[in-house]
Protein backbone atom coordinates (compact mmCIF):
# COMPACT_ATOMS: atom_id res chain seq x y z
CA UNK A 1 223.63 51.06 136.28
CA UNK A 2 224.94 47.51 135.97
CA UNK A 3 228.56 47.54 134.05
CA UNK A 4 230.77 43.97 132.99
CA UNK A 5 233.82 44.21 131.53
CA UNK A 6 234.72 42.15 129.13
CA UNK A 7 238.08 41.98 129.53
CA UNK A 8 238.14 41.32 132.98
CA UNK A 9 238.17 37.16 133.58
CA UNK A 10 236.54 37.76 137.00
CA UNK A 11 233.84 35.67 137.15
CA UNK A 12 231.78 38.54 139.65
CA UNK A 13 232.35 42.03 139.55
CA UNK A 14 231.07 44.80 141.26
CA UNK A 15 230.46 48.21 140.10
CA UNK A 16 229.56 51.02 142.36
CA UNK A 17 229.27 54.89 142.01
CA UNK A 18 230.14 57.58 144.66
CA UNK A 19 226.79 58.49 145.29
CA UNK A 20 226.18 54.55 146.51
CA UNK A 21 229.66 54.94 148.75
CA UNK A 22 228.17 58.21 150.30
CA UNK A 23 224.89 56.88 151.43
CA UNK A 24 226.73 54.24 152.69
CA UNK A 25 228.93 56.43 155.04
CA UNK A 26 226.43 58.57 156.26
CA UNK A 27 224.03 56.01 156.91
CA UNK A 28 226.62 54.18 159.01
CA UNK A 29 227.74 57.49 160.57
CA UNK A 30 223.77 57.82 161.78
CA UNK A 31 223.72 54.65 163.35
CA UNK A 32 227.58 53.63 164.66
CA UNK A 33 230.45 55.64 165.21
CA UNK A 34 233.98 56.14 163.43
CA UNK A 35 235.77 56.75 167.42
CA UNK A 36 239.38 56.15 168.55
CA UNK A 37 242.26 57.26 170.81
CA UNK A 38 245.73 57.99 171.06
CA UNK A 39 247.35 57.40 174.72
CA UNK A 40 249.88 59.02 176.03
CA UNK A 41 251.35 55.79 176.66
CA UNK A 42 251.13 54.81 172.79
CA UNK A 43 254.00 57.44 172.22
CA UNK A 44 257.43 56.27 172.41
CA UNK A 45 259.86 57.61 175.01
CA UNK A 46 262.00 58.19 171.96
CA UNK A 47 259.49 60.61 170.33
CA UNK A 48 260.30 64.24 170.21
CA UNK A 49 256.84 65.10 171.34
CA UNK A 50 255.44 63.57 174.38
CA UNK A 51 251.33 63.26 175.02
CA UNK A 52 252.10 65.22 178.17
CA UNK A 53 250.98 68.48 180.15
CA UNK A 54 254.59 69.53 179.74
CA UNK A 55 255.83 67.96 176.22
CA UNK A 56 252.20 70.16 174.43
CA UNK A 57 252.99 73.45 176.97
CA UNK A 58 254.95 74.49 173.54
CA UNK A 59 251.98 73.99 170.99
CA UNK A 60 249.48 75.18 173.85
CA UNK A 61 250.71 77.61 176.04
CA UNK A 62 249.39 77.80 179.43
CA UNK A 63 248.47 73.99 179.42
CA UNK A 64 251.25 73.21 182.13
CA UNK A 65 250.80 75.84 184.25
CA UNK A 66 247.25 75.46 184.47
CA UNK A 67 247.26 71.32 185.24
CA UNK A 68 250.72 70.67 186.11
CA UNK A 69 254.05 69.62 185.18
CA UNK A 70 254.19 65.87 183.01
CA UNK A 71 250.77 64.69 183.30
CA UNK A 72 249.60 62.21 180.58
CA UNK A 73 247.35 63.33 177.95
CA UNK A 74 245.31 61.11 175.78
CA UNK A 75 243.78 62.59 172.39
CA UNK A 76 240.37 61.73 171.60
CA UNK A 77 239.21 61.92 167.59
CA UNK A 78 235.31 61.24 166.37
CA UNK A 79 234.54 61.12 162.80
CA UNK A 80 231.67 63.44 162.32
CA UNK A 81 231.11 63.37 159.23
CA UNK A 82 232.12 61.88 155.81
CA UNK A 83 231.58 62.88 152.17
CA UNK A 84 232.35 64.01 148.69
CA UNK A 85 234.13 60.24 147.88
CA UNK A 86 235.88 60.09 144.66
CA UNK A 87 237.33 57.68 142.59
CA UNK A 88 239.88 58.40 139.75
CA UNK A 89 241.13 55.89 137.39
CA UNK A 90 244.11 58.25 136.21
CA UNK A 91 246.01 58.08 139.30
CA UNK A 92 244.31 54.96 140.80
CA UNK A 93 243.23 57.11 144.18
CA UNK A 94 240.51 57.64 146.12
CA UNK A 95 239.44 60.53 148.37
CA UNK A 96 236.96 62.04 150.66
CA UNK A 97 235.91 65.05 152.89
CA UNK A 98 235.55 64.42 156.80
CA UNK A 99 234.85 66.52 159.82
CA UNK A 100 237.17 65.27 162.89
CA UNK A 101 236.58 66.27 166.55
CA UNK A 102 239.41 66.18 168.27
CA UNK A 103 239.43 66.13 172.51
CA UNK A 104 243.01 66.52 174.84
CA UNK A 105 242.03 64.79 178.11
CA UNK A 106 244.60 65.21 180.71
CA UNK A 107 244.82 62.27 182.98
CA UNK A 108 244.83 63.04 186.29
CA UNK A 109 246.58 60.63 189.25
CA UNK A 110 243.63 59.96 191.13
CA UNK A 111 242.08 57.87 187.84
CA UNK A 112 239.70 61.16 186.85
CA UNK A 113 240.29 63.43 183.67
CA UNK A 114 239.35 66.71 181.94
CA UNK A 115 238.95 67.80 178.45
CA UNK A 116 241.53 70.56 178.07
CA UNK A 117 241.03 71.41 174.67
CA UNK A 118 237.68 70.56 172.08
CA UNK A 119 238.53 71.31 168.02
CA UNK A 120 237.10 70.61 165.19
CA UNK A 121 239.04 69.96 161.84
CA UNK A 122 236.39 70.53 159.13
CA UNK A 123 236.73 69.77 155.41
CA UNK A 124 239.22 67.50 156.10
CA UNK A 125 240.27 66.07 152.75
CA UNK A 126 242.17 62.68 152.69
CA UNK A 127 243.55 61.42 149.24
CA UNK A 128 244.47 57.37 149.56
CA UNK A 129 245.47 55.16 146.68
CA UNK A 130 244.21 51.70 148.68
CA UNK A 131 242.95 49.87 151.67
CA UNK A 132 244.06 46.76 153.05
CA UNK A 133 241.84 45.03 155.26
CA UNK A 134 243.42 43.04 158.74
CA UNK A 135 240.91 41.00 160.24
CA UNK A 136 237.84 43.57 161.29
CA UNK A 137 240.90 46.36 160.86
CA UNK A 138 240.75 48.77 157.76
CA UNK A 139 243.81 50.57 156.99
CA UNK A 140 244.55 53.77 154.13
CA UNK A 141 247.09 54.14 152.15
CA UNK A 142 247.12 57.77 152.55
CA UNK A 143 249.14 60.22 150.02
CA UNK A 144 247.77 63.39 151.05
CA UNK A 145 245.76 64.96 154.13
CA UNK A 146 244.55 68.76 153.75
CA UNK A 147 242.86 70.49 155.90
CA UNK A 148 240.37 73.48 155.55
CA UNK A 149 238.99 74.90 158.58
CA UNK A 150 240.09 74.67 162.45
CA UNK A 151 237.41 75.31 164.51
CA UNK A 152 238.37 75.68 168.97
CA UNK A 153 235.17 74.54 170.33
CA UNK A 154 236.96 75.26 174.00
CA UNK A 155 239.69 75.42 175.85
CA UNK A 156 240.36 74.95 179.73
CA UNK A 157 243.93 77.46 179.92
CA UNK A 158 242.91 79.99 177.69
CA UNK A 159 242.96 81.24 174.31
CA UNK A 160 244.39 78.52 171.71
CA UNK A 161 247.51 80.12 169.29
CA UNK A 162 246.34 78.66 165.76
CA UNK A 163 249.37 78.99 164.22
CA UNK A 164 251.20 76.74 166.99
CA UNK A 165 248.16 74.19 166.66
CA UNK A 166 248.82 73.97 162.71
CA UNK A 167 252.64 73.21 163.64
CA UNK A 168 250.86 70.04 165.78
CA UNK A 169 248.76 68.90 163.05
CA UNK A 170 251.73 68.68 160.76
């Protein structure tokens, strides 16, 4: 469905429909991977929540008694899946639906870890009015994250408290 604008002194433009953007994703989501990490050392001393055994005890209970006092835990996330994009010229935004794993791995001294904790956020909806692109780095401009569904794949200590994991997410 080829579209110009006439009023629009670009000499190329480019017109694409949702349906084009969600092939795209999910054919790149078949072949690569949308993976990254938080560290326990990427959180600031100053932050009121620490990636640690001890500073998530209080949004997982039993964590620190099970592994230990202050040991460093990195969070895992894997996009799993990606659809439902949207563009809306009334509010100039964008959005789309995503399932995120998300993996605790507490670090252990002797250089080994173990996944204490395996969710998945499904139906995660993420409304963005931009993205600016850094090198090979895209960033949102996020305005609004819901979430739908929390699903506790497993757990290491025990039985997860969903209420204290929703106080997390926010």
């Amino acid at each position: 469905m080829p579209k110009h604008d006439d009023k629009n002194t670009d000499q190329f433009q480019f017109y694409f429909t949702n349906y084009l953007l969600e092939s795209l994703f999910y054919s790149y989501l078949e072949v690569d991977q949308v993976h990254f990490w938080t560290k326990s050392s990427d959180v600031p001393d100053t932050s009121p929540i620490q990636l640690t055994t001890s500073g998530l005890n209080m949004f997982f209970p039993g964590m620190e008694a099970y592994y230990g006092p202050n040991l460093p835990v990195d969070i895992e996330y894997k996009l799993e899946d990606l659809e439902n994009f949207k563009c809306r010229g009334a509010d100039s935004s964008m959005s789309f639906d995503g399932d995120l794993g998300v993996k605790f791995w507490v670090n252990f001294p002797n250089k080994t870890s173990d996944m204490a904790v395996d969710i998945m956020l499904e139906q995660l909806l993420v409304n963005f009015t931009g993205l600016v692109i850094n090198g090979n780095q895209v960033d949102l401009i996020v305005r609004e994250v819901t979430l739908n569904k929390i699903e506790i794949t497993s757990s290491t200590f025990g039985d997860v408290n969903l209420s204290l994991l929703t106080k997390l997410l926010n």
